[in-house]
ModelCIF file with pLDDT and N, C-alpha, C, O atoms, coordinates in Angstrom:
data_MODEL
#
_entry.id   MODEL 
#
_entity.id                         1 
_entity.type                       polymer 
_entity.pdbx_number_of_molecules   1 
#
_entity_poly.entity_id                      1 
_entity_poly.type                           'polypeptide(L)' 
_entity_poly.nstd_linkage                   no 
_entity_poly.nstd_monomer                   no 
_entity_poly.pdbx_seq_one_letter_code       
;(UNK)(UNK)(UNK)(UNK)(UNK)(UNK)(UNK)(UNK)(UNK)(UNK)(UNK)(UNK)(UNK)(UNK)(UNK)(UNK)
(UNK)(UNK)(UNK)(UNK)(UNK)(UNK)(UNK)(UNK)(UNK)(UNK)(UNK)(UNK)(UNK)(UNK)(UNK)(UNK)
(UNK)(UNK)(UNK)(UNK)(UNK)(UNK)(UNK)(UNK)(UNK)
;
_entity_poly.pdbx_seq_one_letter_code_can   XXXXXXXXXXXXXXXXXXXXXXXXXXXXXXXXXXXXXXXXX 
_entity_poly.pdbx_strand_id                 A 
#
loop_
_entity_poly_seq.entity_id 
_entity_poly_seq.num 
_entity_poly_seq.mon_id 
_entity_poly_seq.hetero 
1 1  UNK n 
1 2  UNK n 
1 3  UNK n 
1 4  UNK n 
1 5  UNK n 
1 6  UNK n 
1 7  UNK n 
1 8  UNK n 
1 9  UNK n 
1 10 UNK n 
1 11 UNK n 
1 12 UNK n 
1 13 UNK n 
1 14 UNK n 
1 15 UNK n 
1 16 UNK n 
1 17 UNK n 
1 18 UNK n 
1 19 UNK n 
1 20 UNK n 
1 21 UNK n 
1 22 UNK n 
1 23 UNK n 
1 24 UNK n 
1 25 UNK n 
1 26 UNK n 
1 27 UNK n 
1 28 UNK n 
1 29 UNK n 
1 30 UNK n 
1 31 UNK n 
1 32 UNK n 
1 33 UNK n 
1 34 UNK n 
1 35 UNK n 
1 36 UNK n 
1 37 UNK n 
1 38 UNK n 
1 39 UNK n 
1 40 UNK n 
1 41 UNK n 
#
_struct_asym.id          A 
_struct_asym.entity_id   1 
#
loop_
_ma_qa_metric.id 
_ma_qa_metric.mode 
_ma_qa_metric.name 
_ma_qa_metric.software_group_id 
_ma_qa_metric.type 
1 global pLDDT . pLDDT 
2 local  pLDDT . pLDDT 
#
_ma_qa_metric_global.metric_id      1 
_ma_qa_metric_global.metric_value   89.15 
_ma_qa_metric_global.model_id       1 
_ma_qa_metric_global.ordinal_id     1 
#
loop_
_ma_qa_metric_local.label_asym_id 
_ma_qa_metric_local.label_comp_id 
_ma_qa_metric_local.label_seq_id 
_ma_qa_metric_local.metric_id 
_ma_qa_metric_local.metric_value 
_ma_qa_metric_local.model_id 
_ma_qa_metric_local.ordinal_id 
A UNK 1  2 94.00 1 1  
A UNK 2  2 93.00 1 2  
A UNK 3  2 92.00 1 3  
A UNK 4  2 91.00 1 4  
A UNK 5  2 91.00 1 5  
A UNK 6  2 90.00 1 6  
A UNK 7  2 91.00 1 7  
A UNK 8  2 93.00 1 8  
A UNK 9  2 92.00 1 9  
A UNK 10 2 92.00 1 10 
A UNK 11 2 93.00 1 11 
A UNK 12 2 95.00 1 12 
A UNK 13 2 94.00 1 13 
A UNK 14 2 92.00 1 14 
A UNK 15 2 95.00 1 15 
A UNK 16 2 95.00 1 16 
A UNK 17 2 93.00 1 17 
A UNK 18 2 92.00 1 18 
A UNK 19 2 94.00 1 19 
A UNK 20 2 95.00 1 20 
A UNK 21 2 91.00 1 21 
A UNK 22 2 90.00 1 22 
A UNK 23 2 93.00 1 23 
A UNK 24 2 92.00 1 24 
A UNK 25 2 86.00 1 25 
A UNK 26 2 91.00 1 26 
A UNK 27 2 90.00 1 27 
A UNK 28 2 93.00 1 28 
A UNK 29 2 94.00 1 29 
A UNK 30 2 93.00 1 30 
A UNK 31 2 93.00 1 31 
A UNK 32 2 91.00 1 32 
A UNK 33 2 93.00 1 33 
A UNK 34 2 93.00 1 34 
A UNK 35 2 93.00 1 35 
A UNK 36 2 91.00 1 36 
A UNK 37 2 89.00 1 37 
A UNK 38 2 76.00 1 38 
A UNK 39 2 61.00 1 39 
A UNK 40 2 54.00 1 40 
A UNK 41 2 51.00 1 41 
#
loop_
_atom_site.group_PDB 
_atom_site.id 
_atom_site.type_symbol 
_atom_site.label_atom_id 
_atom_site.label_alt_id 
_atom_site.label_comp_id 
_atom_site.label_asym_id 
_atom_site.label_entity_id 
_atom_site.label_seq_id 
_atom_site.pdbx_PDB_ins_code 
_atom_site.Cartn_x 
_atom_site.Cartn_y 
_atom_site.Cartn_z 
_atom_site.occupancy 
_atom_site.B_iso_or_equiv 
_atom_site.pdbx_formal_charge 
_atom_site.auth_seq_id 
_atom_site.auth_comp_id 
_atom_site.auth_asym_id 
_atom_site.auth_atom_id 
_atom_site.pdbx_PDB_model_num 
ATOM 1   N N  . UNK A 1 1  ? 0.850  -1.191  0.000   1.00 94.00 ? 1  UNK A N  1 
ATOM 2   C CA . UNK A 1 1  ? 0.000  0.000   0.000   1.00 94.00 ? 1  UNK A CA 1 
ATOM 3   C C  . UNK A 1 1  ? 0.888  1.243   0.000   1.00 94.00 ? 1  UNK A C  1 
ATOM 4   O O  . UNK A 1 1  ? 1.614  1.505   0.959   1.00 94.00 ? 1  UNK A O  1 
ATOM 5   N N  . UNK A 1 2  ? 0.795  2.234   -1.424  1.00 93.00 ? 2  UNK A N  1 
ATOM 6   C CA . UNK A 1 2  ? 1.218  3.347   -1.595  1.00 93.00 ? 2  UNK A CA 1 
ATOM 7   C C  . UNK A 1 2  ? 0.759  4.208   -1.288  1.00 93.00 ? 2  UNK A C  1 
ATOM 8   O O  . UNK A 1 2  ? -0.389 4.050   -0.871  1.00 93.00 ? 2  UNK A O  1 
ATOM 9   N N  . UNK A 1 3  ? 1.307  5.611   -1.287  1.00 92.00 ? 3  UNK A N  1 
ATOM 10  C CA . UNK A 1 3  ? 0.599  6.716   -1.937  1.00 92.00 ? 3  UNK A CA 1 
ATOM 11  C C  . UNK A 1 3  ? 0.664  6.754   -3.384  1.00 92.00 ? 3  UNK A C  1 
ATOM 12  O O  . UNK A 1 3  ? -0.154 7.566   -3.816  1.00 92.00 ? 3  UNK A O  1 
ATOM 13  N N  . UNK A 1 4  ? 1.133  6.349   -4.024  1.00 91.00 ? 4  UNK A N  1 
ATOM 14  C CA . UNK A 1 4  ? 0.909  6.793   -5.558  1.00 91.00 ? 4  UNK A CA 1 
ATOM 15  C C  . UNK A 1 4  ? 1.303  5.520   -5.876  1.00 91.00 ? 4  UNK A C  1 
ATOM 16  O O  . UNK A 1 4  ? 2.277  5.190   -5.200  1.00 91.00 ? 4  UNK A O  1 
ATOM 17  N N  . UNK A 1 5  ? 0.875  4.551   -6.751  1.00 91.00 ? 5  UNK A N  1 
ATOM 18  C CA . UNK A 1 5  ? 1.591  3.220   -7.247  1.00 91.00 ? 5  UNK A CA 1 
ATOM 19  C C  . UNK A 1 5  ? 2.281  3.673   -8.679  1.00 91.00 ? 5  UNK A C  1 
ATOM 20  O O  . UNK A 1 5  ? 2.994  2.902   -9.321  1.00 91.00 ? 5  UNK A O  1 
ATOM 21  N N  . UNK A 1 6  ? 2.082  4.564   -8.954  1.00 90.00 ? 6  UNK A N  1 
ATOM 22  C CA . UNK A 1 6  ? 2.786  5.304   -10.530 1.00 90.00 ? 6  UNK A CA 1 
ATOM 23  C C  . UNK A 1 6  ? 3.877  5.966   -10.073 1.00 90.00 ? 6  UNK A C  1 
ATOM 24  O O  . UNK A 1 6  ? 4.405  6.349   -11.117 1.00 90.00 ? 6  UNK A O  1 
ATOM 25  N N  . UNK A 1 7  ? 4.611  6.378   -9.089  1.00 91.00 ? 7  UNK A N  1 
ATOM 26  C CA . UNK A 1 7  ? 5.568  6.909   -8.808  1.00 91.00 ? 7  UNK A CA 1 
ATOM 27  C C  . UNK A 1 7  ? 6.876  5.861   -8.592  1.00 91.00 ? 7  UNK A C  1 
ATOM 28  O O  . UNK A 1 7  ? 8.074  6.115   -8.467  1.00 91.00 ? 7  UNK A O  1 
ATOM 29  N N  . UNK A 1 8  ? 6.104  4.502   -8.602  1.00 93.00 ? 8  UNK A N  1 
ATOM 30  C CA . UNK A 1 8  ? 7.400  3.236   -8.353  1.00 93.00 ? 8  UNK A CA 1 
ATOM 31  C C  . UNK A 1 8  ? 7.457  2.938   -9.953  1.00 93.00 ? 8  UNK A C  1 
ATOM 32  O O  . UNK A 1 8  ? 6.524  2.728   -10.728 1.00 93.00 ? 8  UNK A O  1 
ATOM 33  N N  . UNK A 1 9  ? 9.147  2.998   -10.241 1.00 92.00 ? 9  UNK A N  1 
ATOM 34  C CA . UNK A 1 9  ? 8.972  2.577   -11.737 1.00 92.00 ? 9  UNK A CA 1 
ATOM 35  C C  . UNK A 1 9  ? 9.402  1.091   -11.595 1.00 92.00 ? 9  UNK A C  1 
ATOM 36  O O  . UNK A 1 9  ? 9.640  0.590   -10.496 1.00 92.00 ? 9  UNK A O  1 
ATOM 37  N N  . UNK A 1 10 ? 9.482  0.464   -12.688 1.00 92.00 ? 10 UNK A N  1 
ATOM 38  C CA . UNK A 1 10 ? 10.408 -0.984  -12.991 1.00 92.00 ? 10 UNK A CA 1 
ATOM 39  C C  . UNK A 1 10 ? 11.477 -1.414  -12.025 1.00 92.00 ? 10 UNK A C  1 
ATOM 40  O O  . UNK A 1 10 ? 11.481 -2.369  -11.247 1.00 92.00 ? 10 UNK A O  1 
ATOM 41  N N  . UNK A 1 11 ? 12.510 -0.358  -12.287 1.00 93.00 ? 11 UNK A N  1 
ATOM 42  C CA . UNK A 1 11 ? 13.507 -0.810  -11.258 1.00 93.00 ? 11 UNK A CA 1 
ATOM 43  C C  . UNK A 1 11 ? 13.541 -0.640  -9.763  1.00 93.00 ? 11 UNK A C  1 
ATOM 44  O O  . UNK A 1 11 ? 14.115 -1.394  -8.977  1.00 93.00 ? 11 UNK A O  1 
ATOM 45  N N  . UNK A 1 12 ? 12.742 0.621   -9.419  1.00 95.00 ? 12 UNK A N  1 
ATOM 46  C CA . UNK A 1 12 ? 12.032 0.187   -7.803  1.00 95.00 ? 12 UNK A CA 1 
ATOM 47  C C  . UNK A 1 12 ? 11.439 -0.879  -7.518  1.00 95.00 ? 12 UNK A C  1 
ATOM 48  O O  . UNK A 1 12 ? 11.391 -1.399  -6.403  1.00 95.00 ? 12 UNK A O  1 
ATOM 49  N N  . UNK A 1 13 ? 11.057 -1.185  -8.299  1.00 94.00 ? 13 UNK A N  1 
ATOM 50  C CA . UNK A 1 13 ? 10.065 -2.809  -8.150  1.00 94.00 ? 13 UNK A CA 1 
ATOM 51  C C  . UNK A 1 13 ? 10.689 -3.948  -8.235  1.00 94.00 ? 13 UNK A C  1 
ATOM 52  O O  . UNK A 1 13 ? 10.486 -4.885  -7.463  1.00 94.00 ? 13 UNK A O  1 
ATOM 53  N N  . UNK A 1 14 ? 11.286 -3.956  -8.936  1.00 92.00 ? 14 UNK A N  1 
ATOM 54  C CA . UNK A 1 14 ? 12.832 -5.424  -8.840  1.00 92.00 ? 14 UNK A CA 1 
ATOM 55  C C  . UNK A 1 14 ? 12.964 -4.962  -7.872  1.00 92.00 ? 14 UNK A C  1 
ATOM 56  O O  . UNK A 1 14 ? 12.650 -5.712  -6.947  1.00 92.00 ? 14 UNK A O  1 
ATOM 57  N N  . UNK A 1 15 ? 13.419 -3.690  -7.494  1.00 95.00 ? 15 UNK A N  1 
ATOM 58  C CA . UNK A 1 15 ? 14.801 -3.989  -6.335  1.00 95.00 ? 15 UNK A CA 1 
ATOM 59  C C  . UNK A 1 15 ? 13.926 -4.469  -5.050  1.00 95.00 ? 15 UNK A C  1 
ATOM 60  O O  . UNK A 1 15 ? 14.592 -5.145  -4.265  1.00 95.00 ? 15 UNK A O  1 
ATOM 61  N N  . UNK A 1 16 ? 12.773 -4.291  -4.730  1.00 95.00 ? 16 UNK A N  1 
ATOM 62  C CA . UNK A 1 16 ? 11.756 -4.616  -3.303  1.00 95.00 ? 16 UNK A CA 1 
ATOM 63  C C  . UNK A 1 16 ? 11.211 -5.989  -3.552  1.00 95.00 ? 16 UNK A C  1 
ATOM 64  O O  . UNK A 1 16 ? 10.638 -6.624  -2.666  1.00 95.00 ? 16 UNK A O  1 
ATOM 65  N N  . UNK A 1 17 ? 11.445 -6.561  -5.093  1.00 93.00 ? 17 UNK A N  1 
ATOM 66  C CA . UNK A 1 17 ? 11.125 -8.083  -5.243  1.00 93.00 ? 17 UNK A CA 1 
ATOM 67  C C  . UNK A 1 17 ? 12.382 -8.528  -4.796  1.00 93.00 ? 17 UNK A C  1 
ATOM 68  O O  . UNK A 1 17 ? 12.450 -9.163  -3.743  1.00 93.00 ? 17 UNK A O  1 
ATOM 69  N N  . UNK A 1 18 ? 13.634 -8.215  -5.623  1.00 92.00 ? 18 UNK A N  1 
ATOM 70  C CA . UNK A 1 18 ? 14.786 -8.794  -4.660  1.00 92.00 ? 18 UNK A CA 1 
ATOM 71  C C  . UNK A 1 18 ? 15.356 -8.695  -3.066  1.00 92.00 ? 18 UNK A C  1 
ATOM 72  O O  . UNK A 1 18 ? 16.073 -9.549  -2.544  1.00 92.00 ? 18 UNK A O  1 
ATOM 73  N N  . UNK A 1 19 ? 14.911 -7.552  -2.462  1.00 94.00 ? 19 UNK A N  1 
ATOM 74  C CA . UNK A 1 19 ? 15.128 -7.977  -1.089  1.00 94.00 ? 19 UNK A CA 1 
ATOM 75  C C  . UNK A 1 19 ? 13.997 -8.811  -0.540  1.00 94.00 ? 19 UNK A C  1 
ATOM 76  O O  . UNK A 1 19 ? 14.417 -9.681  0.222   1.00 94.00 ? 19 UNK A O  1 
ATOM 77  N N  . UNK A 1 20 ? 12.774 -8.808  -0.687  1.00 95.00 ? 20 UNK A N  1 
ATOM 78  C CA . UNK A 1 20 ? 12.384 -10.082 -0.624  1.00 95.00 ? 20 UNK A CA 1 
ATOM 79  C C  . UNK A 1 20 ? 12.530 -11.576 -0.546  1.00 95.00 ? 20 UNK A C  1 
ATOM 80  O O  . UNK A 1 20 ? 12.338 -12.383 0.364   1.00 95.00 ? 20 UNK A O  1 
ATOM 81  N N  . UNK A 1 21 ? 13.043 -11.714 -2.143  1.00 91.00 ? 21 UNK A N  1 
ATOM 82  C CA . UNK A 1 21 ? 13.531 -12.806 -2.324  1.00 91.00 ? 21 UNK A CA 1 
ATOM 83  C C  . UNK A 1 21 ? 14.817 -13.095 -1.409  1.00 91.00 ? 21 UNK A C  1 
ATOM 84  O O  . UNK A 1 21 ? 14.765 -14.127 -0.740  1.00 91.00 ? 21 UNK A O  1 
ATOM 85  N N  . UNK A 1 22 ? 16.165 -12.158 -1.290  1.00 90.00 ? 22 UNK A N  1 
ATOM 86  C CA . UNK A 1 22 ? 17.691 -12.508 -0.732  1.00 90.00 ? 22 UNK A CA 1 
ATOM 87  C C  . UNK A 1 22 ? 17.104 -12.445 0.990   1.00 90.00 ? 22 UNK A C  1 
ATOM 88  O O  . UNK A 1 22 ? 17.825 -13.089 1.752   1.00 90.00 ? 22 UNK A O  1 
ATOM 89  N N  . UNK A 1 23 ? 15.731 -11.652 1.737   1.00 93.00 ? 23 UNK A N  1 
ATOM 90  C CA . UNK A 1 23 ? 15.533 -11.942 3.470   1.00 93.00 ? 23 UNK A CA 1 
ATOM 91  C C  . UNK A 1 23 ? 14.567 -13.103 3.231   1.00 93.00 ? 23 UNK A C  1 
ATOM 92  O O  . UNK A 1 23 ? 14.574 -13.929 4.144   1.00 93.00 ? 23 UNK A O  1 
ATOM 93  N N  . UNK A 1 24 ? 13.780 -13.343 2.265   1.00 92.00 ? 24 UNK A N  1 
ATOM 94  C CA . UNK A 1 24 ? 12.818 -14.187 3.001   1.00 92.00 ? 24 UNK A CA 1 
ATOM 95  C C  . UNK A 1 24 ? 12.849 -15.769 2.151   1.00 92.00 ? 24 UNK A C  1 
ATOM 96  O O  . UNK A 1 24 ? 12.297 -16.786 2.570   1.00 92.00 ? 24 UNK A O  1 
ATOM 97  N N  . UNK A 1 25 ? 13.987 -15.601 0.319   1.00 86.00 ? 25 UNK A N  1 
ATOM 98  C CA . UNK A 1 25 ? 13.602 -16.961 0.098   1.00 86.00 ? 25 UNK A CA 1 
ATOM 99  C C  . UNK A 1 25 ? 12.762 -16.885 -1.445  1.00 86.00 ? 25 UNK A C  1 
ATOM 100 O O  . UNK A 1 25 ? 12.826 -16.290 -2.521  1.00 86.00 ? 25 UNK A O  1 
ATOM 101 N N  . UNK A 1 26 ? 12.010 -17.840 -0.796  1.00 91.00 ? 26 UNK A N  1 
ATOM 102 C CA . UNK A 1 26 ? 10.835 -18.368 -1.718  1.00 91.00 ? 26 UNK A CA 1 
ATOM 103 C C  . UNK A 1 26 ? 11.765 -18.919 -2.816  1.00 91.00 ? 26 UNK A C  1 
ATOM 104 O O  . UNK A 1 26 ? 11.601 -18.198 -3.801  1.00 91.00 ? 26 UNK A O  1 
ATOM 105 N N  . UNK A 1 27 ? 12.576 -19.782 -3.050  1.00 90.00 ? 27 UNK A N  1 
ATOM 106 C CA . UNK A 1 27 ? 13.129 -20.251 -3.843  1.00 90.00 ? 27 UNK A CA 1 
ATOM 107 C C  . UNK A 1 27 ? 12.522 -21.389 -4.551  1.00 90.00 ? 27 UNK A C  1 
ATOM 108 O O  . UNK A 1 27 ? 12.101 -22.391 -3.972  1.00 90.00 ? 27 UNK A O  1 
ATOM 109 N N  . UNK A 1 28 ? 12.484 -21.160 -6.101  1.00 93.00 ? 28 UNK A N  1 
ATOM 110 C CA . UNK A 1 28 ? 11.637 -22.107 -7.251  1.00 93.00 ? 28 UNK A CA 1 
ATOM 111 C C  . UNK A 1 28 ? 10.195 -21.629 -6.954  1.00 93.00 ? 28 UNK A C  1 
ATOM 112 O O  . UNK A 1 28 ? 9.345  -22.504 -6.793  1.00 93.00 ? 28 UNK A O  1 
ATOM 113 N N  . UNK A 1 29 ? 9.880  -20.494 -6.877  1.00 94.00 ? 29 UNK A N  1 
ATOM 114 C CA . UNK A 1 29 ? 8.366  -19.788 -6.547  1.00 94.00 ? 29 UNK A CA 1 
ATOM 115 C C  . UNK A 1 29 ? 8.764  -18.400 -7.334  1.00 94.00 ? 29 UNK A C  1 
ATOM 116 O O  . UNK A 1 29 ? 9.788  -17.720 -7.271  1.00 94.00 ? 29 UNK A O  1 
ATOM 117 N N  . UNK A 1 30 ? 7.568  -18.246 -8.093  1.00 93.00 ? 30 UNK A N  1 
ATOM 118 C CA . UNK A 1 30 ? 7.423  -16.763 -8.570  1.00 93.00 ? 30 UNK A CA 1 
ATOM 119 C C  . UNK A 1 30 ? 6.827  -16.469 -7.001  1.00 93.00 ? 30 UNK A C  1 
ATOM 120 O O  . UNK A 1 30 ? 6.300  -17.235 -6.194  1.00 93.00 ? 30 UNK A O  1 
ATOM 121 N N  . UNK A 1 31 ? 7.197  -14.794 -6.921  1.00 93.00 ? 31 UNK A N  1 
ATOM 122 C CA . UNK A 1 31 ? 6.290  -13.724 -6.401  1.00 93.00 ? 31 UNK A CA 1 
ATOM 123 C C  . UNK A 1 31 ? 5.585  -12.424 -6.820  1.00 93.00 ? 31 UNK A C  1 
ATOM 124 O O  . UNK A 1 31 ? 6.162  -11.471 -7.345  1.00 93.00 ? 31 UNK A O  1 
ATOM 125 N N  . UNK A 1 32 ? 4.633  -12.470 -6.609  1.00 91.00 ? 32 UNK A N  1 
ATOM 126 C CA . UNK A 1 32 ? 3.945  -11.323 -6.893  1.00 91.00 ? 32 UNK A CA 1 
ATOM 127 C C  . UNK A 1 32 ? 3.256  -10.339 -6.204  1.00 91.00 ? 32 UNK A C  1 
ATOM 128 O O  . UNK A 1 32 ? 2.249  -10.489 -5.513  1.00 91.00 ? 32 UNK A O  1 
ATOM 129 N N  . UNK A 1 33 ? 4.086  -8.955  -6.526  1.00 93.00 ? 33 UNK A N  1 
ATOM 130 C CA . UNK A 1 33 ? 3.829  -7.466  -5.702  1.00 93.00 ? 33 UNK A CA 1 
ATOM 131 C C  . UNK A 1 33 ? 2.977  -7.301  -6.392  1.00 93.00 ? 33 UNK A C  1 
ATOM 132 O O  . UNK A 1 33 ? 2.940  -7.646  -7.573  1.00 93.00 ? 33 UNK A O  1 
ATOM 133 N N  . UNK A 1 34 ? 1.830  -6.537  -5.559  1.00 93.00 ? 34 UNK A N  1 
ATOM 134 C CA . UNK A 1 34 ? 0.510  -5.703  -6.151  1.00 93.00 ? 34 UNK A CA 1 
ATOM 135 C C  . UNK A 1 34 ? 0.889  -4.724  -5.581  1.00 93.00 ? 34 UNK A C  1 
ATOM 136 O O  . UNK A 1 34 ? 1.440  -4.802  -4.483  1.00 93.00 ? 34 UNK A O  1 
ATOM 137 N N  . UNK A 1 35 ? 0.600  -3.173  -6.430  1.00 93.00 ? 35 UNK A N  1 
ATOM 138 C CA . UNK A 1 35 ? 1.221  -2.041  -5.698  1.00 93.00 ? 35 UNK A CA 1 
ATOM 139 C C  . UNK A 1 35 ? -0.203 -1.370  -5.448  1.00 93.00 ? 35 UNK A C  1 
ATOM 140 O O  . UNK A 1 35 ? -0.937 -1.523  -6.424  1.00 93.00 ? 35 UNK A O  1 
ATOM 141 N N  . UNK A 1 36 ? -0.726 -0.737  -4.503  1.00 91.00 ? 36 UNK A N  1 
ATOM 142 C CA . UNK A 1 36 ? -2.151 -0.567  -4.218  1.00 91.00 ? 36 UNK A CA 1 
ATOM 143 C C  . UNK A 1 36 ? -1.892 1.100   -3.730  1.00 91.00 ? 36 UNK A C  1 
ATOM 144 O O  . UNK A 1 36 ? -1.379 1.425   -2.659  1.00 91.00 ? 36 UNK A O  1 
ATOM 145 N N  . UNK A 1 37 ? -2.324 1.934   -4.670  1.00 89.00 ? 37 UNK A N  1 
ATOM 146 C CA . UNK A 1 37 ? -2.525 3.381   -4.742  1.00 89.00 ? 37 UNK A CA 1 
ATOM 147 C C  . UNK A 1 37 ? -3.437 3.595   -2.621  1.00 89.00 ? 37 UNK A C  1 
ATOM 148 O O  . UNK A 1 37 ? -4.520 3.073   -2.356  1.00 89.00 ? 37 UNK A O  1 
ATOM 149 N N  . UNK A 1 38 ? -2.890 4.146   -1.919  1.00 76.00 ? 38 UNK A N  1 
ATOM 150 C CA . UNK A 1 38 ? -4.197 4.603   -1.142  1.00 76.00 ? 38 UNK A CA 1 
ATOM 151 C C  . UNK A 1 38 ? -3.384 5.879   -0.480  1.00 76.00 ? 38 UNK A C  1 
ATOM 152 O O  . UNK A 1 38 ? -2.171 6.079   -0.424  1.00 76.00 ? 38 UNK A O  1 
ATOM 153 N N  . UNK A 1 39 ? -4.814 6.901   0.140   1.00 61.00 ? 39 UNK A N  1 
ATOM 154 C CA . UNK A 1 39 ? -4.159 8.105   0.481   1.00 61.00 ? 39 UNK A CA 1 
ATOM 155 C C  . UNK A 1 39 ? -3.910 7.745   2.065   1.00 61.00 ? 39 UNK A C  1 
ATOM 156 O O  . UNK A 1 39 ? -4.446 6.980   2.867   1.00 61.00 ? 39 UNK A O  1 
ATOM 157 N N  . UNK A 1 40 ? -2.779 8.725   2.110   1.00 54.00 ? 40 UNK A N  1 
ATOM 158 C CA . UNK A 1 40 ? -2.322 8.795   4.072   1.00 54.00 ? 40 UNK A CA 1 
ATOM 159 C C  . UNK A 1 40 ? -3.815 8.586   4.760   1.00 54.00 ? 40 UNK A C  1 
ATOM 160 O O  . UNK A 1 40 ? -3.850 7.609   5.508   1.00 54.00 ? 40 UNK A O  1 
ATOM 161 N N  . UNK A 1 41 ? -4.870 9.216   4.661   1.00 51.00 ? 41 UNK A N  1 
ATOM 162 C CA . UNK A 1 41 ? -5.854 8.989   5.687   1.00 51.00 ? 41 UNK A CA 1 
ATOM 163 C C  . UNK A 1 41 ? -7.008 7.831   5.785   1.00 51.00 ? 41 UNK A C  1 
ATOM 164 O O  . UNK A 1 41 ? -7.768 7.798   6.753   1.00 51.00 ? 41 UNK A O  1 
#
């Protein structure tokens, strides 16, 4: 959950799939980020 999901491009998004993947794993598993627009309140 964002404030803006259009402000993360491509390579922001690898890079938060790869620390993912190198703290938590999931090895021989796709993962999939949903980036979800919502405001601070």
């Amino acid at each position: 959950f964002v404030n803006d999901a259009k402000r993360f491009n491509e390579n922001y998004r690898r890079y938060v799939e790869r620390q993912f993947r190198q703290q938590l794993g999931f090895k021989g598993s796709p993962i999939r980020l949903l980036w979800r627009s919502k405001k601070v309140r």
